[in-house]
PDB file of N, CA and C in Angstrom:
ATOM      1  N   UNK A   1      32.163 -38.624  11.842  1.00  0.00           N
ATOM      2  CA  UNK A   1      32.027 -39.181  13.164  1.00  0.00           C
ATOM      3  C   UNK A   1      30.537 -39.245  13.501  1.00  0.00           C
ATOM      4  N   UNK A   2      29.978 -40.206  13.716  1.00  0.00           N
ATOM      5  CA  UNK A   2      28.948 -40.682  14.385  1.00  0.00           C
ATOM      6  C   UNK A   2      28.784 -40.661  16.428  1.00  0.00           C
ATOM      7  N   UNK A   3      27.952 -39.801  16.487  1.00  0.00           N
ATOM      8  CA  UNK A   3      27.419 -39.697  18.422  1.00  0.00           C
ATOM      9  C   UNK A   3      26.237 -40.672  18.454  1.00  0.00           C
ATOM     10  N   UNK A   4      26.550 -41.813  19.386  1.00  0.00           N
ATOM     11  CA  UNK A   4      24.887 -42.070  19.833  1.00  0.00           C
ATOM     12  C   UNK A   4      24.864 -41.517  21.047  1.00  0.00           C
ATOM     13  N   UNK A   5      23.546 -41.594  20.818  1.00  0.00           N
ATOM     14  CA  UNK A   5      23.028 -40.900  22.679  1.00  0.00           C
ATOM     15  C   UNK A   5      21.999 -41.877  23.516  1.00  0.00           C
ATOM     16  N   UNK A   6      21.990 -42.714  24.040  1.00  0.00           N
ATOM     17  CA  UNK A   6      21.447 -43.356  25.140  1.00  0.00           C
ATOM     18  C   UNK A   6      21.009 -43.097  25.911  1.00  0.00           C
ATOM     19  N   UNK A   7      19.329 -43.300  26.077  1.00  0.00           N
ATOM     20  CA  UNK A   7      18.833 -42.264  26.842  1.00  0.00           C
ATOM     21  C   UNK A   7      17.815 -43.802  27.483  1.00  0.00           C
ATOM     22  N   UNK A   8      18.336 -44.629  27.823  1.00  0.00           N
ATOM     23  CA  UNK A   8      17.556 -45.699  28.651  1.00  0.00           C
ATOM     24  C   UNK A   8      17.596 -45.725  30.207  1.00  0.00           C
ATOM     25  N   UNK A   9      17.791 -44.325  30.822  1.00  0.00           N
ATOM     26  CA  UNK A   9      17.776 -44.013  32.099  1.00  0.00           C
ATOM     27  C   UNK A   9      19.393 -43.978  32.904  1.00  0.00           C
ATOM     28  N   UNK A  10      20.385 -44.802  31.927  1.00  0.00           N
ATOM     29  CA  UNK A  10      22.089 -44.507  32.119  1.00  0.00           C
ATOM     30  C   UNK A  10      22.467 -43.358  32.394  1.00  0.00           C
ATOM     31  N   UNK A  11      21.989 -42.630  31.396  1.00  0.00           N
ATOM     32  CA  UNK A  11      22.638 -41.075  31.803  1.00  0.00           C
ATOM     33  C   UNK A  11      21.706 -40.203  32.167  1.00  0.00           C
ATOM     34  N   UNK A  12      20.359 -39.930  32.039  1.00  0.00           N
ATOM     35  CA  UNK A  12      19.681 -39.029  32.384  1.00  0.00           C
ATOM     36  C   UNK A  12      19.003 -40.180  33.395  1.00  0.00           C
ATOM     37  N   UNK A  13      18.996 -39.256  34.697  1.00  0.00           N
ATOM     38  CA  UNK A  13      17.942 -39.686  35.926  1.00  0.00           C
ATOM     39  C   UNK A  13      16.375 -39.218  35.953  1.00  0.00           C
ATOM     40  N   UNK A  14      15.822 -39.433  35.820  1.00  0.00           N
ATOM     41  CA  UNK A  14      14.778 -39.002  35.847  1.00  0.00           C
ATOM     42  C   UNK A  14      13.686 -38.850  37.696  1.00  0.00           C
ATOM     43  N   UNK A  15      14.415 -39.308  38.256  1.00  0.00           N
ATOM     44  CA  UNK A  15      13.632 -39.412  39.429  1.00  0.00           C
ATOM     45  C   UNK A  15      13.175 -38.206  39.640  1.00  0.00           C
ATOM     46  N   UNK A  16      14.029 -37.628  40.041  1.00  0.00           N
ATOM     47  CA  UNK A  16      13.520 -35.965  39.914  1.00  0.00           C
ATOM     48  C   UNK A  16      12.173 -35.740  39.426  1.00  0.00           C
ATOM     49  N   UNK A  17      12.131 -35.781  38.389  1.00  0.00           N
ATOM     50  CA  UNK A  17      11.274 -35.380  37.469  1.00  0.00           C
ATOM     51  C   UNK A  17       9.634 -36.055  37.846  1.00  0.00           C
ATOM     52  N   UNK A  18      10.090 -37.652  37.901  1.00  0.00           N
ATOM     53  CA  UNK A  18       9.175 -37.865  37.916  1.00  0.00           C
ATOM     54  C   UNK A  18       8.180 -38.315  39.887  1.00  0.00           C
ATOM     55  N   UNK A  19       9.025 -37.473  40.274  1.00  0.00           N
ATOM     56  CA  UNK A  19       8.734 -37.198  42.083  1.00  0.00           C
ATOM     57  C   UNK A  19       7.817 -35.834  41.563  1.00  0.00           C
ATOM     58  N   UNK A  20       8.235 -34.920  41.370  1.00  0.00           N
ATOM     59  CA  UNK A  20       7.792 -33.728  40.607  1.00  0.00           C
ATOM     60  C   UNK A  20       6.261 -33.457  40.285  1.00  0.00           C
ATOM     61  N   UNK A  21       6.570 -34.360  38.911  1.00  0.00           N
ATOM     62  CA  UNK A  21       4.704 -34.767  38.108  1.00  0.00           C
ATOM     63  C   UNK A  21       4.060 -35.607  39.021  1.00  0.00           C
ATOM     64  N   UNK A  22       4.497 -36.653  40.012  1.00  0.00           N
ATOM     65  CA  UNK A  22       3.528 -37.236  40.701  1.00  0.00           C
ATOM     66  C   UNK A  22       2.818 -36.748  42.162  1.00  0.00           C
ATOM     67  N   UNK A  23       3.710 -35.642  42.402  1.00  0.00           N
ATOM     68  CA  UNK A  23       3.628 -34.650  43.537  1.00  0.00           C
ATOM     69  C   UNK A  23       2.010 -33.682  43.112  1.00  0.00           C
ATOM     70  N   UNK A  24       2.378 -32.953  41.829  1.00  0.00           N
ATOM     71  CA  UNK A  24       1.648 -32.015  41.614  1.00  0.00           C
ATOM     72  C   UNK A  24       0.323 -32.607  41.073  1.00  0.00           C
ATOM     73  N   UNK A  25       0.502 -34.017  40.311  1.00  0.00           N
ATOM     74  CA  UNK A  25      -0.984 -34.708  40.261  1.00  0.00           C
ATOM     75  C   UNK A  25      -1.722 -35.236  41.279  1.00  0.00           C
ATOM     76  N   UNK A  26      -0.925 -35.247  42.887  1.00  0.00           N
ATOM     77  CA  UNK A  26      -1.217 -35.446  44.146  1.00  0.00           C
ATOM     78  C   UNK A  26      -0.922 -37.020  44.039  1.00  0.00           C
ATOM     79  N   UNK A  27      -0.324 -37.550  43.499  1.00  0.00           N
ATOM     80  CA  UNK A  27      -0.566 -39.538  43.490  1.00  0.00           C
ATOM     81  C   UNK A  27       0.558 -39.997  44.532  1.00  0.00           C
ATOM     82  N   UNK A  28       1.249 -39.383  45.131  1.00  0.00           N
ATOM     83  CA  UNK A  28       2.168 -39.608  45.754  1.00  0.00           C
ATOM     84  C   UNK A  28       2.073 -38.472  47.346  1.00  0.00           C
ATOM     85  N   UNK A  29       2.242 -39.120  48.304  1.00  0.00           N
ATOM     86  CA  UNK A  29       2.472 -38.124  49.739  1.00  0.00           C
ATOM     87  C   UNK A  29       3.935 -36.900  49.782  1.00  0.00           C
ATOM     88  N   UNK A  30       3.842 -35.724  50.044  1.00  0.00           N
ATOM     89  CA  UNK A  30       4.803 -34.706  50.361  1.00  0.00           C
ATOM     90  C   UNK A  30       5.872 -35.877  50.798  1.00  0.00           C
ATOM     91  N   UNK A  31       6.975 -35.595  50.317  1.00  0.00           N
ATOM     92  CA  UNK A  31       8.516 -36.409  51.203  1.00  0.00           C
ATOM     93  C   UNK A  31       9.111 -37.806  50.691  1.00  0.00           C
ATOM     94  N   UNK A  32       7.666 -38.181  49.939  1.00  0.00           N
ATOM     95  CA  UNK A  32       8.019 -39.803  48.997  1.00  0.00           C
ATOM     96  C   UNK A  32       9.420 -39.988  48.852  1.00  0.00           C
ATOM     97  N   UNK A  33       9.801 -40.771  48.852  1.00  0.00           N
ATOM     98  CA  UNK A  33      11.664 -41.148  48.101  1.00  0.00           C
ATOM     99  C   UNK A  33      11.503 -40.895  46.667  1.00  0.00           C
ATOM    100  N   UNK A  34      12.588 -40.563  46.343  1.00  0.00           N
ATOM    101  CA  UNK A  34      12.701 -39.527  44.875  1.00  0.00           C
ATOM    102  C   UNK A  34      13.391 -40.467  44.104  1.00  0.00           C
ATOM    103  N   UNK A  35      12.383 -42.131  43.855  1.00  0.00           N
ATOM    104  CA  UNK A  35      12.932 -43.407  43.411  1.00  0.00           C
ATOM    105  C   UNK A  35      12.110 -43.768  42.173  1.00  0.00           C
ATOM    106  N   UNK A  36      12.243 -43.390  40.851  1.00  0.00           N
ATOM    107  CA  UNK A  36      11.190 -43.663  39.741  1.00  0.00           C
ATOM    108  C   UNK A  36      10.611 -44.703  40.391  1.00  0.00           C
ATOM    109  N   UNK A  37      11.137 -46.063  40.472  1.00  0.00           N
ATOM    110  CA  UNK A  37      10.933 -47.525  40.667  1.00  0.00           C
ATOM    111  C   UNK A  37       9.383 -47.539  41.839  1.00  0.00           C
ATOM    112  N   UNK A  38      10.046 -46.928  43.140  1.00  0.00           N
ATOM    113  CA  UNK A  38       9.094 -46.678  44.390  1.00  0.00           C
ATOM    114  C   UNK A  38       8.004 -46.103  43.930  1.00  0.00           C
ATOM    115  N   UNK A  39       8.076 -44.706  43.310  1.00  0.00           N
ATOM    116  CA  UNK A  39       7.035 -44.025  42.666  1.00  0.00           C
ATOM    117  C   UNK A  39       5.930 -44.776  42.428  1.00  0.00           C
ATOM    118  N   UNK A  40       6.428 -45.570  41.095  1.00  0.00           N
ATOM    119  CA  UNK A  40       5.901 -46.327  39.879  1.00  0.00           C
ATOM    120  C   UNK A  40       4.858 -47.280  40.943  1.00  0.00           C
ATOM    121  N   UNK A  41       5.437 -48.221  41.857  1.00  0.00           N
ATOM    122  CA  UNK A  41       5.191 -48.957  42.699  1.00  0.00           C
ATOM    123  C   UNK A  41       4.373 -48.501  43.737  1.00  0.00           C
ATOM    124  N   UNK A  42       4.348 -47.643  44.078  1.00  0.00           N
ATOM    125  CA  UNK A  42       3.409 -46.980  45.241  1.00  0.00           C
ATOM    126  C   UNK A  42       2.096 -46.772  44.682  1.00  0.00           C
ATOM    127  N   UNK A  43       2.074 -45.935  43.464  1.00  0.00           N
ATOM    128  CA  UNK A  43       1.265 -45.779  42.464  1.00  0.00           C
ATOM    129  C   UNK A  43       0.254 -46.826  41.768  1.00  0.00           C
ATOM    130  N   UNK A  44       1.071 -47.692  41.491  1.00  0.00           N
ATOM    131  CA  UNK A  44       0.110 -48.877  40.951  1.00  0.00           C
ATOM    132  C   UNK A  44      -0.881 -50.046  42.480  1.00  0.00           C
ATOM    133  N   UNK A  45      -0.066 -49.684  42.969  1.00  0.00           N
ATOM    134  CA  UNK A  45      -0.665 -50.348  44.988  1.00  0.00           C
ATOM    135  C   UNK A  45      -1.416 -49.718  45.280  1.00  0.00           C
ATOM    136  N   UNK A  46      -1.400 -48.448  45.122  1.00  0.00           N
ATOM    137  CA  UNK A  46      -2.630 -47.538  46.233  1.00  0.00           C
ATOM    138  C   UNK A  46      -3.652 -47.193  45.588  1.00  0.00           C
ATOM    139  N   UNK A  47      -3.238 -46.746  44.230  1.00  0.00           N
ATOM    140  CA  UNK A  47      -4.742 -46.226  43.341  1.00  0.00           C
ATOM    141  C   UNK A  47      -5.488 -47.207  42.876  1.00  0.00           C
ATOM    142  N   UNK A  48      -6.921 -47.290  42.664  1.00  0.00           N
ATOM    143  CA  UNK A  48      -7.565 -47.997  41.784  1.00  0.00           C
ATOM    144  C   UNK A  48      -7.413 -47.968  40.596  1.00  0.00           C
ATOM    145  N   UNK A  49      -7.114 -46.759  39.776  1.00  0.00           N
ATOM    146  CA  UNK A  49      -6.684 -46.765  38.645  1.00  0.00           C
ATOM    147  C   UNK A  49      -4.908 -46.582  38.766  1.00  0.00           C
ATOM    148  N   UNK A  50      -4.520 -46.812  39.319  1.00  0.00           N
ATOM    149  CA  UNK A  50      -2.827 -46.657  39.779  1.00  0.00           C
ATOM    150  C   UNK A  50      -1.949 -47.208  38.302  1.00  0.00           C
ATOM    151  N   UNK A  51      -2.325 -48.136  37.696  1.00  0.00           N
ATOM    152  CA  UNK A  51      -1.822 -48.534  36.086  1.00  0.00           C
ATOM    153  C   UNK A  51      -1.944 -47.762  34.934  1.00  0.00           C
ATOM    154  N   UNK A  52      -3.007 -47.218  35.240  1.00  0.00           N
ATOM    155  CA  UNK A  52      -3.009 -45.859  33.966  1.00  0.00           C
ATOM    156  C   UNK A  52      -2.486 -44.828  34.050  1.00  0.00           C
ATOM    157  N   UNK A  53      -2.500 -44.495  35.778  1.00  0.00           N
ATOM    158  CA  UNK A  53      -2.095 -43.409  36.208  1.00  0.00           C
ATOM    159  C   UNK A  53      -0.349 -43.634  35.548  1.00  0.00           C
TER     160      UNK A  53
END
């Protein structure tokens, strides 16, 4: 028997996570929505380097 595991954001959420790392690198305000997508998006808008970040 063969398992695949799919890990293209279907089953594991990552928002969490990545509210988390963007909290403690400060790139994001205390309370942000806990939305990879928003994150990602807030991030690349506000910083000057916001794309690398």
């Amino acid at each position: 028997m063969i398992i695949g595991i799919d890990l293209d954001n279907t089953i594991i959420q990552y928002d969490t996570l990545i509210y988390h790392l963007a909290r403690e690198k400060d790139l994001i305000p205390e309370g942000f929505k806990k939305n990879k997508k928003e994150i990602r998006d807030y991030i690349r808008r506000t910083l000057p380097e916001g794309e690398i970040e």
